[in-house]
Protein backbone atom coordinates (compact mmCIF):
# COMPACT_ATOMS: atom_id res chain seq x y z
CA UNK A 1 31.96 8.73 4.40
CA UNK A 2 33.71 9.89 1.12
CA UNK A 3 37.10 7.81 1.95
CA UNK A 4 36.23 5.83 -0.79
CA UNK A 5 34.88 7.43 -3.08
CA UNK A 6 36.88 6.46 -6.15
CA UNK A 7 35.90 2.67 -5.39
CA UNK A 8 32.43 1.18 -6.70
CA UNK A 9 30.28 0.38 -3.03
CA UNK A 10 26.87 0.84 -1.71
CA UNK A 11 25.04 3.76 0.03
CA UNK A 12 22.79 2.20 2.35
CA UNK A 13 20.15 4.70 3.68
CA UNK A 14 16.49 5.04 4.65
CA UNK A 15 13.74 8.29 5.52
CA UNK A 16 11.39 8.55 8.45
CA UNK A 17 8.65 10.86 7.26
CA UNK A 18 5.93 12.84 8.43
CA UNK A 19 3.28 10.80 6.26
CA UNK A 20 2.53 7.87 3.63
CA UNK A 21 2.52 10.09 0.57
CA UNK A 22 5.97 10.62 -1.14
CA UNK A 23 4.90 13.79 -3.13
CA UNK A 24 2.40 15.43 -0.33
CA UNK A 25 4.45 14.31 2.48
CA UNK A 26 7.13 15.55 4.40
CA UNK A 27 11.26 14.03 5.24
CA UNK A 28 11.81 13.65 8.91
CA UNK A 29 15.09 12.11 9.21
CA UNK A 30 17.58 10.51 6.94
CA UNK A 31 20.52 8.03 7.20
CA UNK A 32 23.18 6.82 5.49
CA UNK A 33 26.20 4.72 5.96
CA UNK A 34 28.51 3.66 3.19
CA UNK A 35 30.13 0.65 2.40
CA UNK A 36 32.35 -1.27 0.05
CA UNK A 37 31.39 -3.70 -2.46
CA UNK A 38 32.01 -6.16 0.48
CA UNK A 39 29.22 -4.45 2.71
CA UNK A 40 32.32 -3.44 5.19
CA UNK A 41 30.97 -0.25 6.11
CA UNK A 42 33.62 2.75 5.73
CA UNK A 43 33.49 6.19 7.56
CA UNK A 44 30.90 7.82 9.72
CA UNK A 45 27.27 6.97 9.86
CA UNK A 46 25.28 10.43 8.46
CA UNK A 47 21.70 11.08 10.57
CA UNK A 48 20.02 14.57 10.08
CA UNK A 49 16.60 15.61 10.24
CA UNK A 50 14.69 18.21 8.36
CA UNK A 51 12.66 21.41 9.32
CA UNK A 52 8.58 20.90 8.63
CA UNK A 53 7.58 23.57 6.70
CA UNK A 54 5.35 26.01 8.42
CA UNK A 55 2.29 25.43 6.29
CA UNK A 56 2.79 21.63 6.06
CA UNK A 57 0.40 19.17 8.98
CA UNK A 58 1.88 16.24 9.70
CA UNK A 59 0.11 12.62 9.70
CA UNK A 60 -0.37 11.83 13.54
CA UNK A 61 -0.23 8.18 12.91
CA UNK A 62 3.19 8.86 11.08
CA UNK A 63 4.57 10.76 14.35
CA UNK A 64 3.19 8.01 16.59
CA UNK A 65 4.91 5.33 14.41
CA UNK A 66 8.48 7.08 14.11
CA UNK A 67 8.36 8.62 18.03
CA UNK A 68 9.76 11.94 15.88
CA UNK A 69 7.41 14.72 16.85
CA UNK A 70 7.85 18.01 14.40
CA UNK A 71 9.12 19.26 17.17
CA UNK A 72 12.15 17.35 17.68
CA UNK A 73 12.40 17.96 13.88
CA UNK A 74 12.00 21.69 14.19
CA UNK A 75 14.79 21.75 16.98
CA UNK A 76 17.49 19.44 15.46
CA UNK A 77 16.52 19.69 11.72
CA UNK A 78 17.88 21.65 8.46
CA UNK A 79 15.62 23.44 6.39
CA UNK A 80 14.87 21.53 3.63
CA UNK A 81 17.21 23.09 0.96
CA UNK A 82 19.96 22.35 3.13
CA UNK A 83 18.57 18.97 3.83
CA UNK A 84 18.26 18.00 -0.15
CA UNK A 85 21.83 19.40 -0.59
CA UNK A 86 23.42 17.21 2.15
CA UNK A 87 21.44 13.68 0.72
CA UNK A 88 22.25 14.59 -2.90
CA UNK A 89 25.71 15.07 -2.31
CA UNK A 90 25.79 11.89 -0.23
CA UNK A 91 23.92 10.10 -3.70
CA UNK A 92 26.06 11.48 -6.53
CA UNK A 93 29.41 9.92 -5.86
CA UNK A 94 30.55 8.05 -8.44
CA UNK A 95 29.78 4.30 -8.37
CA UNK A 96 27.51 4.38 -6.01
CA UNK A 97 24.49 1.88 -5.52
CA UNK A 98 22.04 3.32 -3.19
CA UNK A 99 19.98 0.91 -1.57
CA UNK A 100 17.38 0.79 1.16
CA UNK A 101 14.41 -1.71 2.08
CA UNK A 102 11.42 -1.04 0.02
CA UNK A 103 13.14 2.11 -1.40
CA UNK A 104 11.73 1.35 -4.95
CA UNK A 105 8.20 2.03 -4.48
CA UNK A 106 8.52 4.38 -1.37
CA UNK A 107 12.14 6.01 -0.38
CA UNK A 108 12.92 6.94 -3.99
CA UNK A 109 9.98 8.86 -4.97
CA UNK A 110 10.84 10.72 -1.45
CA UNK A 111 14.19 11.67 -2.61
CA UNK A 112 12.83 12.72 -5.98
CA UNK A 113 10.07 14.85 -4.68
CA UNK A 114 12.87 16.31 -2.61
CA UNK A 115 15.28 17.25 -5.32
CA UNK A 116 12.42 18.71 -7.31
CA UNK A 117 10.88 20.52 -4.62
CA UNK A 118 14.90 22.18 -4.76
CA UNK A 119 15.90 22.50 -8.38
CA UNK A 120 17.87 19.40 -8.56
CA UNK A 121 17.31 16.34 -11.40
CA UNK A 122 15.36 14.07 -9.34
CA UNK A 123 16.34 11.04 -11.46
CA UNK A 124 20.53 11.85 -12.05
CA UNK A 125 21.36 10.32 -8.96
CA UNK A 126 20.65 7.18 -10.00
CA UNK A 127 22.32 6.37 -13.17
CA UNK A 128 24.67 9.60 -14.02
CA UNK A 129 28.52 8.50 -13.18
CA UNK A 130 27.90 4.88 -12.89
CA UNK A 131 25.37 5.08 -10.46
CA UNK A 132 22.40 2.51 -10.02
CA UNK A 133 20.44 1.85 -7.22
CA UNK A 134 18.53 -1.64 -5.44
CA UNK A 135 16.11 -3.19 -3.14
CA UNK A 136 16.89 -5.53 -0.63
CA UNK A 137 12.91 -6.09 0.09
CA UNK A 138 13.10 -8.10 -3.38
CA UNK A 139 16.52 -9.75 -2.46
CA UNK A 140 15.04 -11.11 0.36
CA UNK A 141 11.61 -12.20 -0.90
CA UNK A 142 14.05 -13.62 -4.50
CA UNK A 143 15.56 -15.61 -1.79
CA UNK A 144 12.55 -16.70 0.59
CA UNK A 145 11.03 -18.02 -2.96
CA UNK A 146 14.41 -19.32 -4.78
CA UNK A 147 16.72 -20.00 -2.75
CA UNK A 148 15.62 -19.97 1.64
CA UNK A 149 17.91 -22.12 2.88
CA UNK A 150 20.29 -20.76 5.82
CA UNK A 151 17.53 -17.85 6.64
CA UNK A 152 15.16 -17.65 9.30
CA UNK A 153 11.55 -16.68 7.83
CA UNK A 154 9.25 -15.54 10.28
CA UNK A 155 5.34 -15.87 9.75
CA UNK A 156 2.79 -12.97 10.13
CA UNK A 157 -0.37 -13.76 12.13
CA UNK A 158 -2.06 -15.29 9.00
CA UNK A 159 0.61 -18.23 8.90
CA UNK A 160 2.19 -16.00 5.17
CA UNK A 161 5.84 -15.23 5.02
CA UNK A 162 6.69 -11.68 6.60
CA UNK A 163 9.33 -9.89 4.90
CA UNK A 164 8.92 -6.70 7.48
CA UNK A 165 12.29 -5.75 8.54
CA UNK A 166 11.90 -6.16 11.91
CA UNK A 167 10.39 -9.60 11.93
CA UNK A 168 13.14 -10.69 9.85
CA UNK A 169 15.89 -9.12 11.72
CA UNK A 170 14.14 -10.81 15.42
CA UNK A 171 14.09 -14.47 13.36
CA UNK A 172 17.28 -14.37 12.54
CA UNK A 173 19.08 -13.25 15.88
CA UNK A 174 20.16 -9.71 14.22
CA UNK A 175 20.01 -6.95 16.69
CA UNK A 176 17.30 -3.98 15.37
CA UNK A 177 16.42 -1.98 18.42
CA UNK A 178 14.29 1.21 17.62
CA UNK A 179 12.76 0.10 14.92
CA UNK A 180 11.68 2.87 12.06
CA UNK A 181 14.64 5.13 13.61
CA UNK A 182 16.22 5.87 10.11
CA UNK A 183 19.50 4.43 11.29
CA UNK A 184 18.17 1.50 13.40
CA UNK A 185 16.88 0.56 9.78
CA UNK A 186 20.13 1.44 7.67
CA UNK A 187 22.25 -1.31 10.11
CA UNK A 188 19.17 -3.71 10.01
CA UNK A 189 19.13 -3.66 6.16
CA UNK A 190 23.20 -4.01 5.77
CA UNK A 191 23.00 -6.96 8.30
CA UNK A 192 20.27 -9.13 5.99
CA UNK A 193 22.51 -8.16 3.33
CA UNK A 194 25.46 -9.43 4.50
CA UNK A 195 23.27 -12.60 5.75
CA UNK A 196 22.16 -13.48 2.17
CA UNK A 197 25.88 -12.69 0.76
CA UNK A 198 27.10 -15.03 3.07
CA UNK A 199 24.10 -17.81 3.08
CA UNK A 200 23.27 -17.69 -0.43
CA UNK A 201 26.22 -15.91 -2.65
CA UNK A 202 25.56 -16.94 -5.97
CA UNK A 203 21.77 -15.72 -5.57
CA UNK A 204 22.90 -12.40 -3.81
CA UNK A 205 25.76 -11.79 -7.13
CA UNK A 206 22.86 -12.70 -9.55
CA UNK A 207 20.21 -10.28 -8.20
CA UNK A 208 22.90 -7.67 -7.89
CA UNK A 209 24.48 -7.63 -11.33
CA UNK A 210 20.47 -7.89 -12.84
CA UNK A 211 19.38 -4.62 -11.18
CA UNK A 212 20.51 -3.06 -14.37
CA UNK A 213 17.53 -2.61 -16.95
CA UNK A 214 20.07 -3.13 -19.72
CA UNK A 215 21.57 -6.57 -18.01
CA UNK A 216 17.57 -7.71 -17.48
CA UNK A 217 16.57 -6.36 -20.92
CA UNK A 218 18.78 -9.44 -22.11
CA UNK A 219 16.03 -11.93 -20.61
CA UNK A 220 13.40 -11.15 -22.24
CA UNK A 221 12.80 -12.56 -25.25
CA UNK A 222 9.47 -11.35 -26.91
CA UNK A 223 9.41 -13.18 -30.19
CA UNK A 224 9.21 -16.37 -28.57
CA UNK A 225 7.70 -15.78 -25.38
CA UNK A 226 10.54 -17.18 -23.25
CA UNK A 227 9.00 -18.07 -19.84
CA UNK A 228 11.20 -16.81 -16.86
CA UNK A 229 10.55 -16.54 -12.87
CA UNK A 230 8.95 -13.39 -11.56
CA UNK A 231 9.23 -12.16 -7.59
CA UNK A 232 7.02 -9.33 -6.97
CA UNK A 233 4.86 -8.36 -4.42
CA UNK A 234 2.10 -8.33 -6.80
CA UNK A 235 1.39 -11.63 -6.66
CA UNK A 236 1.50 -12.08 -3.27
CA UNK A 237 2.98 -13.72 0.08
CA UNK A 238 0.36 -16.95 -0.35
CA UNK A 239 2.27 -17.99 -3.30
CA UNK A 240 5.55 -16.66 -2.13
CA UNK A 241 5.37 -13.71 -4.14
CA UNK A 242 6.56 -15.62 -6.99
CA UNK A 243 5.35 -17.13 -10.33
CA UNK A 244 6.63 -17.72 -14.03
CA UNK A 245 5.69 -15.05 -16.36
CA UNK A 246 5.72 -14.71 -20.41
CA UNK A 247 7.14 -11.66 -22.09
CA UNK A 248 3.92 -10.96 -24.30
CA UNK A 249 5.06 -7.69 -25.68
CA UNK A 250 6.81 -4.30 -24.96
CA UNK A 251 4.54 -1.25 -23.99
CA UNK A 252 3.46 0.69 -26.57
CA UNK A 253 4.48 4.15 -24.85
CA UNK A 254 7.04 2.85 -22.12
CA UNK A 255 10.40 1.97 -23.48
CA UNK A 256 11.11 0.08 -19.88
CA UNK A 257 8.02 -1.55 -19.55
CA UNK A 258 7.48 -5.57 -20.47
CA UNK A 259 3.81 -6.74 -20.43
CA UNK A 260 3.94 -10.30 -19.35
CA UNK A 261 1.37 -12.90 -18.53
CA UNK A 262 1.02 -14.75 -15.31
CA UNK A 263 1.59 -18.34 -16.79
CA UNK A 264 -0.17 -19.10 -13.03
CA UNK A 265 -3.46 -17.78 -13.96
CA UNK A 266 -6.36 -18.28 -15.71
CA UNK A 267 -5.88 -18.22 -19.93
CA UNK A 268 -9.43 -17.82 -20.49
CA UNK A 269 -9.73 -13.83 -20.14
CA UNK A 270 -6.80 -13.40 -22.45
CA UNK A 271 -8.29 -15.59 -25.35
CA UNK A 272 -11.88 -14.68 -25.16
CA UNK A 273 -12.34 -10.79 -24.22
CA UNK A 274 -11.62 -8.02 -26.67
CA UNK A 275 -9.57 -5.74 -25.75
CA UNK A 276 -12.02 -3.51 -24.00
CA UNK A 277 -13.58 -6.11 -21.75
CA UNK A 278 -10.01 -7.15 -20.94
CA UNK A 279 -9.28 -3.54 -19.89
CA UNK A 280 -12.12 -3.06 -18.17
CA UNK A 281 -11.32 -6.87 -16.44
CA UNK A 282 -7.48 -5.56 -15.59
CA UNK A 283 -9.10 -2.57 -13.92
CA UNK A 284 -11.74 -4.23 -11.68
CA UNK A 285 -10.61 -4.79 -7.86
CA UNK A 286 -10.14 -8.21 -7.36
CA UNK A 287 -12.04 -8.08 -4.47
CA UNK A 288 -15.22 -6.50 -7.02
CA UNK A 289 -14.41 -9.65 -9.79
CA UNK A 290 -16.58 -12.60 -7.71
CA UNK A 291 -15.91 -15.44 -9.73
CA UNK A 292 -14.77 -14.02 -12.17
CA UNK A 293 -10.98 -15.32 -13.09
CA UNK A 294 -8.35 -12.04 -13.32
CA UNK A 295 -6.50 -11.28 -16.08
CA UNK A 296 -3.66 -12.49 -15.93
CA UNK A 297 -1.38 -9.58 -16.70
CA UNK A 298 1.05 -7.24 -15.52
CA UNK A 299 3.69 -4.56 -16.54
CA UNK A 300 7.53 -5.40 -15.10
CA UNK A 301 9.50 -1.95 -15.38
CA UNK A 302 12.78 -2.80 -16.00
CA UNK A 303 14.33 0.60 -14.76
CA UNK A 304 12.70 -0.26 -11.17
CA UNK A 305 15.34 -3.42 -10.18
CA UNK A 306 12.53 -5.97 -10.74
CA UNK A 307 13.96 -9.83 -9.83
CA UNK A 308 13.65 -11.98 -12.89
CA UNK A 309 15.36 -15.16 -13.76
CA UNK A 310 15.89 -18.50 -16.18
CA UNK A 311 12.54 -20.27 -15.43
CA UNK A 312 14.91 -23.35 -14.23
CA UNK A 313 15.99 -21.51 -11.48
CA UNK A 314 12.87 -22.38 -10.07
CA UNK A 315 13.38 -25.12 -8.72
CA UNK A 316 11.13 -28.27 -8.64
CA UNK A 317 10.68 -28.71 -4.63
CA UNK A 318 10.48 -24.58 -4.61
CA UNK A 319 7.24 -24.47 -7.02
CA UNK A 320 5.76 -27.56 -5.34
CA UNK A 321 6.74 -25.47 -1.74
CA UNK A 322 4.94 -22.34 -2.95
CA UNK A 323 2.10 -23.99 -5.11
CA UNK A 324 3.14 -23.58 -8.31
CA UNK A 325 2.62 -25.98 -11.49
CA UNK A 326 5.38 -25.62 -13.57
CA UNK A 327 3.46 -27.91 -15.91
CA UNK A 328 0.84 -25.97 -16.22
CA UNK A 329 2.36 -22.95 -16.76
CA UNK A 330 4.66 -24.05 -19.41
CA UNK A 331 1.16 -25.62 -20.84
CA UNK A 332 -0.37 -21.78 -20.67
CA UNK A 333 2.99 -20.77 -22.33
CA UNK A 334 2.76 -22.89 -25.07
CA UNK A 335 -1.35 -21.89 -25.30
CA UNK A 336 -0.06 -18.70 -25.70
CA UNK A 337 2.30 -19.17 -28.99
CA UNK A 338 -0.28 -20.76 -30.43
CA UNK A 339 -2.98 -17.76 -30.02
CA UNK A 340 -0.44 -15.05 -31.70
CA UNK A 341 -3.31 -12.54 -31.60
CA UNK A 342 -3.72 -12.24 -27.61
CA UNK A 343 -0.46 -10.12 -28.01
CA UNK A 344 -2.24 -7.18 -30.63
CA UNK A 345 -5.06 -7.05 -28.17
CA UNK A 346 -3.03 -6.60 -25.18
CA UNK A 347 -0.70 -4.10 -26.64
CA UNK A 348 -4.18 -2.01 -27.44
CA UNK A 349 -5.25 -2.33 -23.97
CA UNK A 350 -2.53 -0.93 -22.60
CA UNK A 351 -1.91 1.62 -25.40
CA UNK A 352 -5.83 2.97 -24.39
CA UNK A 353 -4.95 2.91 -20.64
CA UNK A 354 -2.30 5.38 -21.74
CA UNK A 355 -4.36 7.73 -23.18
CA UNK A 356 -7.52 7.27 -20.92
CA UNK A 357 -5.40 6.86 -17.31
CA UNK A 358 -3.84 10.37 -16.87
CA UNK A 359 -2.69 11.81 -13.46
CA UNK A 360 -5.58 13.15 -11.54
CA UNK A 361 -5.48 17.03 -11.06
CA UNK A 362 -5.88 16.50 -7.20
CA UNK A 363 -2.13 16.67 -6.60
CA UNK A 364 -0.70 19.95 -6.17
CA UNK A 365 0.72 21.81 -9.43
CA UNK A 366 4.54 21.62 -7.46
CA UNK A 367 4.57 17.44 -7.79
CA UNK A 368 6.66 16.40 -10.71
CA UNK A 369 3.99 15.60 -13.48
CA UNK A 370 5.01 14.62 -17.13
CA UNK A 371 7.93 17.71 -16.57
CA UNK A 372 10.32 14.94 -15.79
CA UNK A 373 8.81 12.05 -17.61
CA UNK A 374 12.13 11.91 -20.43
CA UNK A 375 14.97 11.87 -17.79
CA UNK A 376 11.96 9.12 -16.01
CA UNK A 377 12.89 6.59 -19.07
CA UNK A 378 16.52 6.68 -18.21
């Protein structure tokens, strides 16, 4: 796999674990297979599994999911120093993007609970020597919402789009046998990458050169509230997990952090709560709110590949498909601008959940904490 390794590519790769939980769980197997920057994969695929620890239960549900029984992971597995050793070396080649499906939110904060659980940084690997890393879960919901012509999307039993691998792979004739085997998934995820490259390029080139939080940080333009399109799963598949957002102000305590409005929602919370109501509103399930309208707010973390874009790259038969007003969110937008001191309150809302949200002590003293929390900001 290291052929290479002097030319920029990707490092597709994916985890089966023993649980849910990236900091209280346990690795069961990992794969990898490079490519080049034309997804042509080079060298041999890498599959190894890792030891449980002897004090450490696995979830059942996890083994029954995965068909990898701690036992078959005891047999064929390294012990887990050996195992962080072997990924890590894999991550920190130069140029390297690593990139999985849903690896933002749940495969790296695996591999960073690994390298800290064995004394290496557990944020390097993804920005020292022109590194980076992406998520082709957003790529493909970006282009479901943006840009869906050429792709099959399947439908989940409630009639929503259903970006799971596996349904996507089945709609769109790609072969995925042995689903959540780690390398079943690694060939799944380069073959709906090399669909959207070749269906939708100039989408694919946009998301991919905007997964850096400096190339994104040039979007957002505070002063004047510039409205651009937001894909997140946030908002949800009934609305295709898309919407146009304002920029209403930078965190207070988070360098990487953008608070922006949902220019979808409801105004009203925004202009007449103070800013405790409106924290308490943010902080009340949904489900608890009754008729309540949300507020209409949410961070974007720039360091974690979030899609954004020019609001006209929505376009008009897209919002209409999903069922979004572009009218009246550029209305909200200008409602905003014209109500300067929704962006003070905000900011204090957020700057209070700072202080008053800390980590729970229920996680175990050997999870990463605030220790890492500068090299985090990177």
């Amino acid at each position: 796999m290291q052929d290479s390794v002097n030319q920029p590519g990707f490092l597709f790769h994916d985890y089966e674990t023993f649980g849910t939980s990236p900091s209280l769980d346990r690795p069961a197997q990992f794969a990898a297979i490079r490519t080049d920057a034309e997804l042509n994969v080079l060298g041999e695929p890498e599959v190894f599994y890792c030891k449980p620890a002897d004090d450490y239960l696995p979830q059942p549900q996890a083994v029954m999911i995965t068909g990898i029984t701690p036992q078959e992971a005891l047999a064929k597995g390294d012990n887990e120093a050996t195992f962080a050793r072997r990924i890590h070396d894999l991550f920190t080649v130069p140029q390297t993007c690593i990139v999985g499906y849903n690896n933002v939110r749940f495969d790296d904060e695996v591999t960073r609970n690994i390298f800290y659980r064995n004394f290496y940084d557990p944020y390097a690997w993804s920005w020292q020597h022109d590194n980076s890393r992406w998520d082709l879960l957003d790529v493909m919901r970006a282009c479901y919402a943006l840009r869906p012509e050429g792709i099959a999307w399947p439908e989940n039993d409630e009639g929503l789009p259903s970006f799971r691998l596996e349904h996507l792979t089945v709609a769109n004739g790609i072969e995925h046998q042995n689903a959540h085997d780690a390398m079943a998934d690694v060939y799944a995820t380069i073959a709906m990458a090399k669909l959207v490259k070749t269906r939708q390029p100039r989408l694919f080139d946009y998301l991919y050169s905007h997964r850096n939080k400096r190339k994104l940080a040039t979007l957002i333009d505070v002063p004047q509230m510039k409205p651009l399109v937001h894909v997140s799963g946030m908002f949800g598949a009934a609305r295709g997990n898309t919407s146009l957002v304002a920029p209403l102000a930078w965190h207070p305590e988070n360098r990487n952090a953008v608070i922006m409005v949902d220019l979808a929602g409801d105004m009203a919370p925004l202009l007449e709560l103070d800013a405790d109501a409106l924290r308490e509103r943010l902080y009340t399930p949904r489900a608890e709110l009754g008729d309540l309208p949300a507020a209409p707010i949410k961070l974007v973390h720039l360091n974690k590949c979030p899609v954004l874009a020019q609001a006209n790259t929505l376009r008009p038969q897209d919002a209409d498909r999903l069922g979004i007003s572009i009218q009246r969110c550029l209305e909200n937008a200008q409602l905003l601008r014209a109500n300067p001191q929704v962006r003070e309150k905000v900011v204090a809302v957020y700057a209070e959940a700072s202080r008053s949200c800390r980590p729970k002590t229920s996680t175990p003293s050997f999870t990463m904490g605030s220790l890492a929390m500068p090299t985090a900001r990177r």
